[in-house]
C-alpha atoms as a PDB file:
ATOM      1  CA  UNK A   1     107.594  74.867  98.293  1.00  0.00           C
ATOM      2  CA  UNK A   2     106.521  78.506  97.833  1.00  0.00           C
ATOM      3  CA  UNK A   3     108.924  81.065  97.127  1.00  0.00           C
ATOM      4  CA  UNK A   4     109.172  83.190 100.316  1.00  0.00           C
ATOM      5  CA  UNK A   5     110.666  87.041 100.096  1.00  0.00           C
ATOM      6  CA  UNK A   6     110.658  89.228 103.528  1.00  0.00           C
ATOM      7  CA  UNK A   7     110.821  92.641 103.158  1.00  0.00           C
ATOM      8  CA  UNK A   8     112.140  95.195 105.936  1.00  0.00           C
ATOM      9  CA  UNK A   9     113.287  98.445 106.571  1.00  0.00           C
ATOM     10  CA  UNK A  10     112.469 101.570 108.995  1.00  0.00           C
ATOM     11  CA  UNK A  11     109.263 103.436 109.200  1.00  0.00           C
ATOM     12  CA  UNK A  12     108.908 105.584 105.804  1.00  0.00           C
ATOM     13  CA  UNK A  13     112.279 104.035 104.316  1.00  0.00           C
ATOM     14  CA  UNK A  14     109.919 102.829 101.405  1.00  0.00           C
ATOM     15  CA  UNK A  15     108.991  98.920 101.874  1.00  0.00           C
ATOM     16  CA  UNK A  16     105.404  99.475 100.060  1.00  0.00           C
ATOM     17  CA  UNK A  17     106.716 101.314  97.447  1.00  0.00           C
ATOM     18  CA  UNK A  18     109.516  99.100  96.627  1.00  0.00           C
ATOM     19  CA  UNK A  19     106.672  95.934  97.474  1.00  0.00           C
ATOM     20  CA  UNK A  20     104.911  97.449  94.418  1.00  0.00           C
ATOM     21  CA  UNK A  21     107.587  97.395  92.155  1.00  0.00           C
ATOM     22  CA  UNK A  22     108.412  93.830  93.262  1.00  0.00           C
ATOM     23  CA  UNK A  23     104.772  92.101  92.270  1.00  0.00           C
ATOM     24  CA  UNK A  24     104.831  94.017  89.216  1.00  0.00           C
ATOM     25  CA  UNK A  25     107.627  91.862  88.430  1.00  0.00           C
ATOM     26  CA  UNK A  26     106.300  88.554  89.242  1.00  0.00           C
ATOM     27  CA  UNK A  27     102.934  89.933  87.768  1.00  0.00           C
ATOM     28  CA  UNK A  28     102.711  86.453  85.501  1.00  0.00           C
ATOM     29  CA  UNK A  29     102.927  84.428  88.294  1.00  0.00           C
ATOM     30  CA  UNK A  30     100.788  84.122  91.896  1.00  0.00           C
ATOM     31  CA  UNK A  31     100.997  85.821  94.711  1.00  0.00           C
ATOM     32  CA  UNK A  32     100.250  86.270  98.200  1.00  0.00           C
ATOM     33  CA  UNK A  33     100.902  88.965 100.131  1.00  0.00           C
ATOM     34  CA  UNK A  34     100.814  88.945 103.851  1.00  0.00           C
ATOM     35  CA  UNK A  35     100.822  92.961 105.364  1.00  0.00           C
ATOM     36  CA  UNK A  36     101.646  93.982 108.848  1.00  0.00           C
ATOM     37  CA  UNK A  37     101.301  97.107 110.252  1.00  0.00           C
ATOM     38  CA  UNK A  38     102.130  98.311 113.830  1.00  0.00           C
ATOM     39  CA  UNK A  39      98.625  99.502 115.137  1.00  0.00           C
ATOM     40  CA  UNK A  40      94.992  98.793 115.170  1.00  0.00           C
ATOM     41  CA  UNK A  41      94.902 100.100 111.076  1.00  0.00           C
ATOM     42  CA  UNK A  42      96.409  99.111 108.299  1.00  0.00           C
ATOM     43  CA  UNK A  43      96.968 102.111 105.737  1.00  0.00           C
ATOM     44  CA  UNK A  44      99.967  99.580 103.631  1.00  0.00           C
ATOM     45  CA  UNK A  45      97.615  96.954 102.421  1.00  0.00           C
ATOM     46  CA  UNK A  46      95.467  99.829 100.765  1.00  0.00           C
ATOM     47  CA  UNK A  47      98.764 101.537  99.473  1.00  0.00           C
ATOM     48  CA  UNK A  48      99.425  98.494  97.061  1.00  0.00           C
ATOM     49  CA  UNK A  49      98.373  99.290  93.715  1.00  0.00           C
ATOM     50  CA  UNK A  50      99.483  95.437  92.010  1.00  0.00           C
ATOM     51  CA  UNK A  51      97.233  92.808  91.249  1.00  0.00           C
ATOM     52  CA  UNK A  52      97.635  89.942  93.799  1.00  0.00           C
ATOM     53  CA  UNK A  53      95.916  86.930  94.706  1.00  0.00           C
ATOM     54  CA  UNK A  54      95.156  87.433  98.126  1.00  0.00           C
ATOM     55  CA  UNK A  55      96.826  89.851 100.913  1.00  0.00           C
ATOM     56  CA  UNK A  56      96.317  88.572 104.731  1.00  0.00           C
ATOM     57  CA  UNK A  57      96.365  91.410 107.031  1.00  0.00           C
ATOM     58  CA  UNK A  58      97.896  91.570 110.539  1.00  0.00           C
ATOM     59  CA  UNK A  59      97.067  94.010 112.683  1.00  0.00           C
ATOM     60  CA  UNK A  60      96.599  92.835 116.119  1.00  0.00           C
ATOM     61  CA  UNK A  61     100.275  93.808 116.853  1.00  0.00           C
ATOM     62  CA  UNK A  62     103.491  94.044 115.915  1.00  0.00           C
ATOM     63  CA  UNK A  63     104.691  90.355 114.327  1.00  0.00           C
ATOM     64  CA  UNK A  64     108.146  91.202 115.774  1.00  0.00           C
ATOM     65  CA  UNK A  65     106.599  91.009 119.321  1.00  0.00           C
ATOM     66  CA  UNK A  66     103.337  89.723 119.433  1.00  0.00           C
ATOM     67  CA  UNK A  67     105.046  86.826 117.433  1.00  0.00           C
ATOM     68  CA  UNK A  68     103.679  84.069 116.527  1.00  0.00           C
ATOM     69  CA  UNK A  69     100.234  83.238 117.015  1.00  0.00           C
ATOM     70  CA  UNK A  70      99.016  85.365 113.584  1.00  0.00           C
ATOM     71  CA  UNK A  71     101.930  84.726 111.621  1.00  0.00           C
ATOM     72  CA  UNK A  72     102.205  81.164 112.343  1.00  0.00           C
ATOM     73  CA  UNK A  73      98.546  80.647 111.985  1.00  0.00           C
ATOM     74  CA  UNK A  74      98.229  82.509 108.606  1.00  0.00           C
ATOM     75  CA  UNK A  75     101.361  80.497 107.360  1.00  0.00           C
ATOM     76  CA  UNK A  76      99.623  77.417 108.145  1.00  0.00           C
ATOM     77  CA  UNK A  77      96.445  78.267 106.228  1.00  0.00           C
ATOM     78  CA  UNK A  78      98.551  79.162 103.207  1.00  0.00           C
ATOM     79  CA  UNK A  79      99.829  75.902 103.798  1.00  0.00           C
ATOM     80  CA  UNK A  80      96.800  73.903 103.143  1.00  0.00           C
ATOM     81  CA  UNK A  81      95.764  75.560 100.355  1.00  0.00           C
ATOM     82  CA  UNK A  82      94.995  73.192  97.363  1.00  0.00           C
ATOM     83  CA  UNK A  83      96.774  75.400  95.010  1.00  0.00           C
ATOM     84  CA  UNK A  84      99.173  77.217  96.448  1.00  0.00           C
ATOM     85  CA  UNK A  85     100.963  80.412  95.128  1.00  0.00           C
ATOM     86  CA  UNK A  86     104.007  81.010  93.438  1.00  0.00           C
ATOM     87  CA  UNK A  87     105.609  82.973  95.872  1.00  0.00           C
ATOM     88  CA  UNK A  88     104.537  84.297  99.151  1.00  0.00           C
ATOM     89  CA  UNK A  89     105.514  88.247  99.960  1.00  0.00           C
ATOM     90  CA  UNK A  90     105.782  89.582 103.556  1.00  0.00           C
ATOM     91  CA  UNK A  91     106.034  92.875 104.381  1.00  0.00           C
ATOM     92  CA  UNK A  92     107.119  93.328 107.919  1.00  0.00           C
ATOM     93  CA  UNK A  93     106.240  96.611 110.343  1.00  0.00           C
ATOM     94  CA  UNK A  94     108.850  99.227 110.278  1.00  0.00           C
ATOM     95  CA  UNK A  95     109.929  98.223 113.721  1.00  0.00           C
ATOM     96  CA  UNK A  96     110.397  94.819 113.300  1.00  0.00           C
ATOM     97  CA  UNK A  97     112.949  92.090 114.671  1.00  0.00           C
ATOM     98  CA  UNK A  98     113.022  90.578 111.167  1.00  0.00           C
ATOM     99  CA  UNK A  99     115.156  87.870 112.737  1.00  0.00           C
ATOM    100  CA  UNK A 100     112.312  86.353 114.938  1.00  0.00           C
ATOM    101  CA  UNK A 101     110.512  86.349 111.450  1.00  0.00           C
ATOM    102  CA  UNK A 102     113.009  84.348 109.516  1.00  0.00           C
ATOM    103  CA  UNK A 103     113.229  82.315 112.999  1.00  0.00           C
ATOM    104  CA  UNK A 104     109.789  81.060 112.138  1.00  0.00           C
ATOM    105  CA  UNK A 105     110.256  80.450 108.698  1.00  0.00           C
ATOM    106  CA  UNK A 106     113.690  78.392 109.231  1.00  0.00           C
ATOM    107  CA  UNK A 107     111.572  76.507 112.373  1.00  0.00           C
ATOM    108  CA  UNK A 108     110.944  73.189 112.085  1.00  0.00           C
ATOM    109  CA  UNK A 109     106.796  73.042 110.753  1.00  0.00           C
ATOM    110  CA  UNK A 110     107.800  75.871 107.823  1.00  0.00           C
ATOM    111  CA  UNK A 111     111.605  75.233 106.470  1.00  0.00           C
ATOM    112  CA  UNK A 112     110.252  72.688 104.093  1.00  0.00           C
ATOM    113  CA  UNK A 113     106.686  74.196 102.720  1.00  0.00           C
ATOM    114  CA  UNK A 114     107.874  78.190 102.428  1.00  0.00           C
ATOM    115  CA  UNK A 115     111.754  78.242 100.879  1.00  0.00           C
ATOM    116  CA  UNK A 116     113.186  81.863 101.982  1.00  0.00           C
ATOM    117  CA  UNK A 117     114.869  83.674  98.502  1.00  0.00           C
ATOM    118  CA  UNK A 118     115.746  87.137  99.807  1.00  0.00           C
ATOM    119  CA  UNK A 119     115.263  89.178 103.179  1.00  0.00           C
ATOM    120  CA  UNK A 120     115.497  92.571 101.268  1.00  0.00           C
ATOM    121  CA  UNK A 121     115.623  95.515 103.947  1.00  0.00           C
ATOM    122  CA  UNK A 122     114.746  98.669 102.427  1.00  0.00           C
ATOM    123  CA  UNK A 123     116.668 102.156 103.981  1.00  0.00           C
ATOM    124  CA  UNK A 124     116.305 105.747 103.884  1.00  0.00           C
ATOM    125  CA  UNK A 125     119.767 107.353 102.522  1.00  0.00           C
ATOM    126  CA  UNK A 126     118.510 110.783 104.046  1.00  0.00           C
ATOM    127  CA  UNK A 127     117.780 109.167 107.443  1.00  0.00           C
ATOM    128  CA  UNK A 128     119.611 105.509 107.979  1.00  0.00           C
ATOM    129  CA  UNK A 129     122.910 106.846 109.302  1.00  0.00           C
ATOM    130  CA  UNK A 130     120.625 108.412 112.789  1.00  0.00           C
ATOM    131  CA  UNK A 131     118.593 105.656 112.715  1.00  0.00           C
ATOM    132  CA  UNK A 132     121.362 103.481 113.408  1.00  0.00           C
ATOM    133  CA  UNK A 133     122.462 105.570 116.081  1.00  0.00           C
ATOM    134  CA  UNK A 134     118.988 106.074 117.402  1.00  0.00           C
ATOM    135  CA  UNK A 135     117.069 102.731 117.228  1.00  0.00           C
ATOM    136  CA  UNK A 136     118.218  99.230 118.072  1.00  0.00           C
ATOM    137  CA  UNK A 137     115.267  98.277 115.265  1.00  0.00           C
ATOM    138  CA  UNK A 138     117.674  99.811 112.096  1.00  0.00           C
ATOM    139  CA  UNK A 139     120.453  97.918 112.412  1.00  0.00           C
ATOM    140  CA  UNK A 140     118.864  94.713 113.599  1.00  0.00           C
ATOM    141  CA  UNK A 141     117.090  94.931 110.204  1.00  0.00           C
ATOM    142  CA  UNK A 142     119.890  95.344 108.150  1.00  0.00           C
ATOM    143  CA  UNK A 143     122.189  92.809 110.180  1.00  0.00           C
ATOM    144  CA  UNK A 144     119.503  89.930 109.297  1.00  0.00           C
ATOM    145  CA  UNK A 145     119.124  90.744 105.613  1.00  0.00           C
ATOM    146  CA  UNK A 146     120.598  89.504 102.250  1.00  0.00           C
ATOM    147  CA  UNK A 147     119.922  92.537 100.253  1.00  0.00           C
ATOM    148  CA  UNK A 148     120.033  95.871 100.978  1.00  0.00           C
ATOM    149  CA  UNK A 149     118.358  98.461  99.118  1.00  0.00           C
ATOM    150  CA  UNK A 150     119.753 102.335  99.774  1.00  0.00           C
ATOM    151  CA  UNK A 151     116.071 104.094  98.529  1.00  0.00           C
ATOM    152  CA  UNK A 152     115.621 107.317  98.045  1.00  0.00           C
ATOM    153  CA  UNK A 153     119.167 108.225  96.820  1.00  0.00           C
ATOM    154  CA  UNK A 154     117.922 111.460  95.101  1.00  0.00           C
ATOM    155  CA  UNK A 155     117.309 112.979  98.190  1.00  0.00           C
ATOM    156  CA  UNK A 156     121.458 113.207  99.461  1.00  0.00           C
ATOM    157  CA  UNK A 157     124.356 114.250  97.288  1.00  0.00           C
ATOM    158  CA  UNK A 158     127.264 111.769  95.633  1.00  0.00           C
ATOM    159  CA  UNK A 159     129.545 112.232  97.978  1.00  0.00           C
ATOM    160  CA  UNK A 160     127.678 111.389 101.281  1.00  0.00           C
ATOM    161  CA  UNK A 161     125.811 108.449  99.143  1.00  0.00           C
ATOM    162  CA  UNK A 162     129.451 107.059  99.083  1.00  0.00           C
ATOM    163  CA  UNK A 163     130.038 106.937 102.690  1.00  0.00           C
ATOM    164  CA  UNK A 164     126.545 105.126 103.278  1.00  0.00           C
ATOM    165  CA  UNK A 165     127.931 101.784 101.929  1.00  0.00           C
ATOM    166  CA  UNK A 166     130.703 101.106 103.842  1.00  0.00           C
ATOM    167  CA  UNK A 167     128.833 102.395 106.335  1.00  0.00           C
ATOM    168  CA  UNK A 168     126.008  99.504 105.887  1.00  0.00           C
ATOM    169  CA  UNK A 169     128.771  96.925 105.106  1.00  0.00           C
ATOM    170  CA  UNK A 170     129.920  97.532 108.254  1.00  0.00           C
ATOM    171  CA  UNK A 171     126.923  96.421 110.268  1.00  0.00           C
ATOM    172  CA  UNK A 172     126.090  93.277 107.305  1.00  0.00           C
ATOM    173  CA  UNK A 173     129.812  92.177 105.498  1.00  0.00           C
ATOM    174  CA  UNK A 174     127.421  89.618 103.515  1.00  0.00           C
ATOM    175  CA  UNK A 175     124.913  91.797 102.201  1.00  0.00           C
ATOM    176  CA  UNK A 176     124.429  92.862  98.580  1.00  0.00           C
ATOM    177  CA  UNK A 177     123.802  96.463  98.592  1.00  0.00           C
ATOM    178  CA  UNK A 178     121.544  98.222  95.451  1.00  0.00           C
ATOM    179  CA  UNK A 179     120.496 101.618  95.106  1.00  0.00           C
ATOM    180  CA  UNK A 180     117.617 103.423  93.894  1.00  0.00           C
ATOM    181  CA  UNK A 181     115.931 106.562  93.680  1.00  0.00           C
ATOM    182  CA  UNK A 182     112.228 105.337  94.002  1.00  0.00           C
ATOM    183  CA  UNK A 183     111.870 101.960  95.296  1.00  0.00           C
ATOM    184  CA  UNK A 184     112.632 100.618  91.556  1.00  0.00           C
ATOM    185  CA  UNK A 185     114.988  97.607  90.430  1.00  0.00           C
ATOM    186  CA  UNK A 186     115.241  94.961  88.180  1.00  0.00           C
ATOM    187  CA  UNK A 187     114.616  92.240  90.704  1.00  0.00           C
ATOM    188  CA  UNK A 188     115.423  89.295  88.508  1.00  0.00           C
ATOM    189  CA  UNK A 189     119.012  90.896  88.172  1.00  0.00           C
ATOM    190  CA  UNK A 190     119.645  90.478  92.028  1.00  0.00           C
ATOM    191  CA  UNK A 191     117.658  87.797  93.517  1.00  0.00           C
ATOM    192  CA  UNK A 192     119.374  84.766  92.857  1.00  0.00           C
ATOM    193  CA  UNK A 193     122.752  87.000  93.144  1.00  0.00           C
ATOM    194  CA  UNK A 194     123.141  86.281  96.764  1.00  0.00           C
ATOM    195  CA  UNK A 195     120.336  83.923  97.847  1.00  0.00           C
ATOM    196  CA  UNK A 196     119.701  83.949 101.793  1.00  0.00           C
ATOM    197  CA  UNK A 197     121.292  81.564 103.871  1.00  0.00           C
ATOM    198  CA  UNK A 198     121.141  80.865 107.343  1.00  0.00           C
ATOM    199  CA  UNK A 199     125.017  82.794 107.776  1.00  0.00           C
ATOM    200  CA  UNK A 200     123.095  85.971 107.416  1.00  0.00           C
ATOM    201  CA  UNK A 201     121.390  85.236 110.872  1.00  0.00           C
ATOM    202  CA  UNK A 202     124.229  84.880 113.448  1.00  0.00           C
ATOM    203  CA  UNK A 203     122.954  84.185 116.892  1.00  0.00           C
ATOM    204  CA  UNK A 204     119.684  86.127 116.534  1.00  0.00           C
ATOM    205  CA  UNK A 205     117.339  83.007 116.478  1.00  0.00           C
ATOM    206  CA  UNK A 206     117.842  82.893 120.360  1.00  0.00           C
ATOM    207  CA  UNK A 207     117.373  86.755 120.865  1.00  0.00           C
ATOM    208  CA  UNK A 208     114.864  87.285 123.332  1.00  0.00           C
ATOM    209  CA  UNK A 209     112.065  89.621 122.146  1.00  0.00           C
ATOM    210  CA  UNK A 210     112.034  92.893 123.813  1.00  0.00           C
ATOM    211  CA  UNK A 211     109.722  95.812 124.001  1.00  0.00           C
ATOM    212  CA  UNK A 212     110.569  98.771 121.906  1.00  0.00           C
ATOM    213  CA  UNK A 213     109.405 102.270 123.025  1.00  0.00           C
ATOM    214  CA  UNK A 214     108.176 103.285 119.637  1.00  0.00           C
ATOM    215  CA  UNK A 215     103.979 103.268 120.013  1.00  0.00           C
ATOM    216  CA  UNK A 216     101.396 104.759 117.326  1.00  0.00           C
ATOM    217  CA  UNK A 217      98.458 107.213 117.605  1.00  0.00           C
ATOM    218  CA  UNK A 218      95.681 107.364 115.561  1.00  0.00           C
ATOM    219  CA  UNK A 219      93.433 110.542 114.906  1.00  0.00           C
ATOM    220  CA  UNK A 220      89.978 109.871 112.919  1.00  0.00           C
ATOM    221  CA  UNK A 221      87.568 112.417 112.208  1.00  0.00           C
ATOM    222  CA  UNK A 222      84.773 112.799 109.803  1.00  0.00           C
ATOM    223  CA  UNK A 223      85.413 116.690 109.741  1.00  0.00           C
ATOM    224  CA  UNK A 224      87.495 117.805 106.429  1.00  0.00           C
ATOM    225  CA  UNK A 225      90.621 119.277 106.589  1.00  0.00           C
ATOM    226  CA  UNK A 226      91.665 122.735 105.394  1.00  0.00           C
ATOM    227  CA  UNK A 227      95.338 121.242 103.551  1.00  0.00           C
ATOM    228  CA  UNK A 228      97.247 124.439 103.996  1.00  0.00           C
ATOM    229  CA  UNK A 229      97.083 124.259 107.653  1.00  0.00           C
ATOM    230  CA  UNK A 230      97.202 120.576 108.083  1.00  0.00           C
ATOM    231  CA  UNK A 231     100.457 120.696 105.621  1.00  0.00           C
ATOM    232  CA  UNK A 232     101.819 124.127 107.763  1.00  0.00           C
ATOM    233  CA  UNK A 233     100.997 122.035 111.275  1.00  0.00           C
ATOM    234  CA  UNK A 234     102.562 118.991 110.507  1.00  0.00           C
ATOM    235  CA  UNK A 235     105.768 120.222 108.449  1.00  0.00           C
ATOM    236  CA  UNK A 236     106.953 121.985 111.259  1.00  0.00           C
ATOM    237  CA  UNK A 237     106.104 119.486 113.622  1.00  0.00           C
ATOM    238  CA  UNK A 238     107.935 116.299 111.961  1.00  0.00           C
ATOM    239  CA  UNK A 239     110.903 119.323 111.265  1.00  0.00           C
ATOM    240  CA  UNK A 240     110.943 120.586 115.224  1.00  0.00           C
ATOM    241  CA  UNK A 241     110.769 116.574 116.742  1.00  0.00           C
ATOM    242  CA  UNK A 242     112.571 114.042 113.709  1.00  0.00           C
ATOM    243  CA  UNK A 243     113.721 111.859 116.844  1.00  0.00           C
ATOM    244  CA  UNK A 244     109.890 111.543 118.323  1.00  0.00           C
ATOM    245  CA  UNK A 245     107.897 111.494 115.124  1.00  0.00           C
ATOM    246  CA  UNK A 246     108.967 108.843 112.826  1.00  0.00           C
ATOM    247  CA  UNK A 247     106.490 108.138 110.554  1.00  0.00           C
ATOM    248  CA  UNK A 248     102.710 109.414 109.584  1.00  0.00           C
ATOM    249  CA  UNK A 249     100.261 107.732 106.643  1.00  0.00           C
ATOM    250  CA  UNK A 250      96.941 107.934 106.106  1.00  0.00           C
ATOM    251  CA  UNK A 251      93.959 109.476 104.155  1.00  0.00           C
ATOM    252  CA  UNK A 252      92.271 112.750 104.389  1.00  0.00           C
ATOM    253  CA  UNK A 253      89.281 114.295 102.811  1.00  0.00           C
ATOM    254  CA  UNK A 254      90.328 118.249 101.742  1.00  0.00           C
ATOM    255  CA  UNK A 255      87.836 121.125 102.301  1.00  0.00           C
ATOM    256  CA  UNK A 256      89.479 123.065  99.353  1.00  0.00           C
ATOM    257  CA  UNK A 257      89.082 120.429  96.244  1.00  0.00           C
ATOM    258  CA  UNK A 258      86.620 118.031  97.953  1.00  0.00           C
ATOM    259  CA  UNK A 259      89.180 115.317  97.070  1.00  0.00           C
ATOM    260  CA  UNK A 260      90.780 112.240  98.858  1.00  0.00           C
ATOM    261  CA  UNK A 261      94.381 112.484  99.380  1.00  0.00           C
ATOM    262  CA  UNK A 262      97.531 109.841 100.566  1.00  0.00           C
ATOM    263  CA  UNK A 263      99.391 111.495 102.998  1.00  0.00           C
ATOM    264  CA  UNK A 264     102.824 110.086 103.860  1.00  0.00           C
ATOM    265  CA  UNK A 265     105.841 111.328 105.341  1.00  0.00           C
ATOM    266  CA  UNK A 266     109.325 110.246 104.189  1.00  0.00           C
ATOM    267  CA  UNK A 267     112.034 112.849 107.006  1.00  0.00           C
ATOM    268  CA  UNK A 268     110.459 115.601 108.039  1.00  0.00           C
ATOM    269  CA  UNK A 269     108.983 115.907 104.256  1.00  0.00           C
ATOM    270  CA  UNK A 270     104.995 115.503 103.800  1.00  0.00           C
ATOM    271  CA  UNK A 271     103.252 114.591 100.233  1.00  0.00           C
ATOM    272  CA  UNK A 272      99.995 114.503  99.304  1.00  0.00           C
ATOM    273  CA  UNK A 273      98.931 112.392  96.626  1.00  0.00           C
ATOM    274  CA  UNK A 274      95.218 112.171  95.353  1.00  0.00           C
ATOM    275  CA  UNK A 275      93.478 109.295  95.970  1.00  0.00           C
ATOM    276  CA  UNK A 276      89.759 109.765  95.355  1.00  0.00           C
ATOM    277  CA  UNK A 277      89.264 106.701  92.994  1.00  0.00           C
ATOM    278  CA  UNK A 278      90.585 103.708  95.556  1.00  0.00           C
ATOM    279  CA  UNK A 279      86.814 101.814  96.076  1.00  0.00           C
ATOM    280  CA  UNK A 280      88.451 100.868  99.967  1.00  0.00           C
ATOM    281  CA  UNK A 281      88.946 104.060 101.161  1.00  0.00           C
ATOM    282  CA  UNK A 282      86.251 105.567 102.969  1.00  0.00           C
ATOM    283  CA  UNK A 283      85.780 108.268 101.818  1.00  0.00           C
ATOM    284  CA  UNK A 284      83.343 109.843 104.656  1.00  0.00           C
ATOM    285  CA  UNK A 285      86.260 109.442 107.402  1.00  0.00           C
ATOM    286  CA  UNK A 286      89.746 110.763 107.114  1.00  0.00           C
ATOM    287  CA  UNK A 287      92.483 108.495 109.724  1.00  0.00           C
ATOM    288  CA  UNK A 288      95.959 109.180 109.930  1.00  0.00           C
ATOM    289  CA  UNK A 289      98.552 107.198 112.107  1.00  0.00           C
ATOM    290  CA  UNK A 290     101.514 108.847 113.691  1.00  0.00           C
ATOM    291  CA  UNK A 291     104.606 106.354 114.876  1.00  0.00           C
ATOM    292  CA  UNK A 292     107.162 107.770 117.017  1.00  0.00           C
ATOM    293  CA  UNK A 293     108.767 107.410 120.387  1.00  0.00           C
ATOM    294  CA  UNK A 294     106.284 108.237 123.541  1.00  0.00           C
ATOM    295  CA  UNK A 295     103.360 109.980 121.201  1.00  0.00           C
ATOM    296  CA  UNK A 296     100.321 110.849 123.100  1.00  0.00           C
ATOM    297  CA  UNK A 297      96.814 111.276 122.156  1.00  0.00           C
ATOM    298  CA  UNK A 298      96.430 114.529 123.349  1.00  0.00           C
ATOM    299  CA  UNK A 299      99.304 115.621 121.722  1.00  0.00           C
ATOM    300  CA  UNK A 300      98.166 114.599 118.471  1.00  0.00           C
ATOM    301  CA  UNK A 301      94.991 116.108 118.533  1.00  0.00           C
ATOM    302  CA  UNK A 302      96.001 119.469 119.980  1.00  0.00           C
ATOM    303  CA  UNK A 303      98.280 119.399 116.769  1.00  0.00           C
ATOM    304  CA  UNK A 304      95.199 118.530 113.839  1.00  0.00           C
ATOM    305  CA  UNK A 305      92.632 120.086 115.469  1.00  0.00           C
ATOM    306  CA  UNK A 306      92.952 123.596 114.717  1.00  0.00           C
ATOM    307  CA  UNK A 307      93.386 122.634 110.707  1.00  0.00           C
ATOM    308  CA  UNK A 308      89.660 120.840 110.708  1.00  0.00           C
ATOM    309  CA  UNK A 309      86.576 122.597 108.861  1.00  0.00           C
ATOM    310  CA  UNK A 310      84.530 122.326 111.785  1.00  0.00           C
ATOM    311  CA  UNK A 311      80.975 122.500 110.978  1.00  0.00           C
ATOM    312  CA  UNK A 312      79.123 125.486 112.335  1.00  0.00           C
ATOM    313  CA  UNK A 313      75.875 124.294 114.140  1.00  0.00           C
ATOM    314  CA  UNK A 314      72.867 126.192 112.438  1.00  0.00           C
END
């Protein structure tokens, strides 16, 4: 059987970061990691720095609505692989149903060739307690998962860290709750602390699927960007609408250093962090994806279009 681990959690609560961390870990042994990303690009499979075996991308949809066709068929090709890995990694879409996931893993044709360890969900102290107020998506992820890890812990004080566990214990009584500051843990301290079992998923095999109202935009130019205004534009932007815009990632070439950077947003915070020496970035287009709640095209580009270097025509 291989060794199965789901990983979930809200747009920008960390999941790649914290996926990272985890193969580093299980560096000695095999691994396979299968990446899905809400929207026709996926920036996560190029944000994974480990060495693994093989990642299988899904992009043609969400996997926690577009269900099974993908998932199932990748599954079945790891399946008849004449050696299989050591352990099989999949790192959902920030939106997902994570229970229709483990519903295919637990079905029939899978419960005896993948064996699910842990359904870690990954959350945003700074931004989990409106989630679960604004989303049906937060709490659904936490409700199905084993482990829960509170990330980014640095970024709220003591006090209101304290009142974020009971808080998460009240939506999942079973879960193990960890926290961290960057994603990090010593994963062979928890996983075999609480092991997942099928009590962690009550009644949410027969959920129906339903639409969520969260949709992405992509922008892609091949026009640099000046990074002061592009960092000015979108900092206020992600400060003035945190309930529309939950989520941006991407890669942009800069006008000012001629370099490649990362840019993610974790809150209404923005970083930029160079990335001129990945060999699968291309580095003569810049693309970033926005996820939110009723984004529009036009929007987007009437907010990144005044921070390109547009060429002058001679």
């Amino acid at each position: 059987m291989i060794n199965t681990f789901i990983i979930t959690g809200f747009l920008g609560a960390g999941k790649t970061t914290f996926l990272n961390f985890l193969l580093k870990q299980h560096a000695s042994q095999s691994n396979i990691v299968i990446e899905n990303e809400f929207g026709k690009a996926n920036i996560d499979s190029l944000l994974i720095d480990e060495k693994i075996d093989q990642i299988v991308e899904l992009t043609s949809g969400c996997i926690c609505c577009s269900l099974n066709n993908e998932l199932v068929d990748s599954l079945a090709k790891l399946n008849k692989l004449a050696k299989k890995p050591d352990n099989l990694f999949i790192e959902t879409t920030g939106i997902a149903d994570a229970g229709n996931i483990i519903s295919i893993l637990k079905s029939p044709l899978f419960e005896e060739k993948f064996k699910l360890i842990n359904v870690i969900c990954i959350v945003d102290a700074e931004t989990i307690e409106d989630r679960l107020v604004d989303t049906l998506e937060a709490g659904k992820q936490i409700a199905v998962s084993n482990l829960i890890l509170i990330n980014k812990t640095n970024l709220v004080n003591k006090d209101y860290l304290k009142k974020l566990v009971p808080l998460i214990k009240n939506v999942n009584p079973f879960a193990k709750v960890f926290e961290s500051a960057d994603g990090s843990v010593d994963f062979k301290q928890i996983e075999t602390m609480n092991l997942y079992s099928d009590h962690h998923l009550p009644e949410l095999t027969t959920t129906p699927v339903t639409e969520h109202k969260i949709n992405t935009v992509m922008f892609k130019t091949t026009e640099k960007f000046d990074l002061k205004k592009l960092d000015y534009a979108l900092t206020v932007n992600f400060m003035l609408y945190p309930h529309q815009l939950f989520r941006l990632k991407g890669f942009i070439a800069s006008n000012q250093d001629q370099k490649i950077y990362c840019v993610q947003s974790a809150g209404s915070n923005i970083t930029y962090n160079v990335a001129s020496n990945n060999p699968n970035i291309n580095k003569n287009e810049s693309i970033l994806i926005f996820i939110g709640r009723g984004l529009k095209t036009e929007t987007i580009n009437r907010i990144l279009n005044p921070t390109l270097i547009i060429k002058e025509m001679a």
